[in-house]
Protein backbone atom coordinates (compact mmCIF):
# COMPACT_ATOMS: atom_id res chain seq x y z
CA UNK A 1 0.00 0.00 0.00
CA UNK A 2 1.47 3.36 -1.03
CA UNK A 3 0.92 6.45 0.26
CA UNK A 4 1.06 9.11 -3.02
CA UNK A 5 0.73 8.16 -6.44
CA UNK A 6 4.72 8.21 -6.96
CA UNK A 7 5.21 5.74 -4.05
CA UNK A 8 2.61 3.81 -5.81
CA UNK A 9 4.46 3.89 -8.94
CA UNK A 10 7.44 2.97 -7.61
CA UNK A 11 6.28 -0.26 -5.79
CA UNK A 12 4.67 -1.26 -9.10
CA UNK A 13 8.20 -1.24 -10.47
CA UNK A 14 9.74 -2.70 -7.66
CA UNK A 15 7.20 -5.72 -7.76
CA UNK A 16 5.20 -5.93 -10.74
CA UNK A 17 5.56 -9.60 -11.06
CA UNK A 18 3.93 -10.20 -7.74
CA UNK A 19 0.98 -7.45 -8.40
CA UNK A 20 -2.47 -8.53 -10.26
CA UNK A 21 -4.52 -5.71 -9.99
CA UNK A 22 -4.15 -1.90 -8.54
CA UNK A 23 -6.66 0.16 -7.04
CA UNK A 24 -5.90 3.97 -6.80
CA UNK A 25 -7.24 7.06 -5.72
CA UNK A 26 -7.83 9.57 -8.61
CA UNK A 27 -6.91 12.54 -6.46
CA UNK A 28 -3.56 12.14 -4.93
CA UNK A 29 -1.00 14.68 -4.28
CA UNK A 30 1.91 14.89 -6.55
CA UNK A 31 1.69 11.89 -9.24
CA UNK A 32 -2.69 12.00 -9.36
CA UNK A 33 -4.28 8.77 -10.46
CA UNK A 34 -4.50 9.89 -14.16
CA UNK A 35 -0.76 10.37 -14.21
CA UNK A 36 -0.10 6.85 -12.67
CA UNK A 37 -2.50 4.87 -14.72
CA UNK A 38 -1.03 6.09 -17.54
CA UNK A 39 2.48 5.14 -16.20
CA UNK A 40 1.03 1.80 -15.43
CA UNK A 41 -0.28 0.98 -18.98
CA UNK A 42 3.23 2.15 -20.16
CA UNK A 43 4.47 -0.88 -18.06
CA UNK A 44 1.72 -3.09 -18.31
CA UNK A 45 -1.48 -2.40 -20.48
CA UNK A 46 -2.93 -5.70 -19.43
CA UNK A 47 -2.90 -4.26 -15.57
CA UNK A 48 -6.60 -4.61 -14.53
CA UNK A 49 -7.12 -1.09 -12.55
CA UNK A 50 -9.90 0.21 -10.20
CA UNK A 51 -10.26 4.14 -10.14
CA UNK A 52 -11.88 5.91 -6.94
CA UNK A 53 -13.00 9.27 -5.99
CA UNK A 54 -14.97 10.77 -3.71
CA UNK A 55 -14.61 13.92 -5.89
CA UNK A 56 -15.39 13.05 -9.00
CA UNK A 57 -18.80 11.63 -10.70
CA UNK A 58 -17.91 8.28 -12.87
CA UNK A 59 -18.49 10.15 -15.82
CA UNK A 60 -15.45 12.68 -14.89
CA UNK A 61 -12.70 10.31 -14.40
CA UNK A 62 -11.57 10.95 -18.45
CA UNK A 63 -10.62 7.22 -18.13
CA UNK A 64 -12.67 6.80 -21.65
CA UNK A 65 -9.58 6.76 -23.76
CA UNK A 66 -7.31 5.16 -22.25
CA UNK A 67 -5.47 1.99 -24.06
CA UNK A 68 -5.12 -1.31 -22.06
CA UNK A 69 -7.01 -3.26 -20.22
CA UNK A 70 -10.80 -2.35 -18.66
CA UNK A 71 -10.70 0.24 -15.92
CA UNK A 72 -13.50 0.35 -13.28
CA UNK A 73 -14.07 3.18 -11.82
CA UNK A 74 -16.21 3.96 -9.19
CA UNK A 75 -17.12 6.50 -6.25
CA UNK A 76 -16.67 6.54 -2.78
CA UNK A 77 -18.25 5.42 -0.74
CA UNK A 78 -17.95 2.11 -1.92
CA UNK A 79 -19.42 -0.94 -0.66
CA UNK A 80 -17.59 -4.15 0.14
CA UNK A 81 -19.51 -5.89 -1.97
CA UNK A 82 -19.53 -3.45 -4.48
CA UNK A 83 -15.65 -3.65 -4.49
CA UNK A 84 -15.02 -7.31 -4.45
CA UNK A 85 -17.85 -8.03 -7.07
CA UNK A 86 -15.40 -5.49 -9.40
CA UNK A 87 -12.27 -7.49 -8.41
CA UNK A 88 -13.99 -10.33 -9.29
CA UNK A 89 -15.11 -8.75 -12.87
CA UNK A 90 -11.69 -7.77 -13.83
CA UNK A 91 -10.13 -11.17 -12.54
CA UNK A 92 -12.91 -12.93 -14.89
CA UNK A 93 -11.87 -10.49 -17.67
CA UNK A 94 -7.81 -11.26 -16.99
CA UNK A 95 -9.12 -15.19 -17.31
């Protein structure tokens, strides 16, 4: 578990093999979630990601676009179920 988006990044570097999936914040300070999915798909565009925010309405994230793998998004609060059902999407989708 990172702290920042950066310190996120760097453990993904540091351990990629050994990571399946990342969930992330989308407002972080320093590297913001947009900025480190985008480094993440540079690494790995396979990477199953979950976006949150408890700013931002699903439709805001700008995640549209982006190349790789599916990207869930989804705002807090969030659910336990609602979270592992979407783990559980993306790990059917990874097969």
């Amino acid at each position: 578990m990172a702290g920042n988006g950066a310190q996120g990044l760097a453990e993904y570097r540091e351990r990629a093999e050994k990571i399946d999936l990342v969930i992330t914040d989308m407002m972080m300070p320093g590297l913001g979630g947009p900025e480190l999915i985008a480094a993440l798909r540079a690494i790995d565009p396979r990477l199953p990601i979950i976006a949150i925010s408890a700013l931002m309405d699903r439709n805001e994230f700008g995640l549209k676009d982006v190349p790789g793998a599916p990207i869930v998004c989804m705002t807090k609060p969030i659910a336990r179920a609602a979270l592992f059902s979407a783990i559980a999407r993306l790990a059917a989708k990874a097969g």
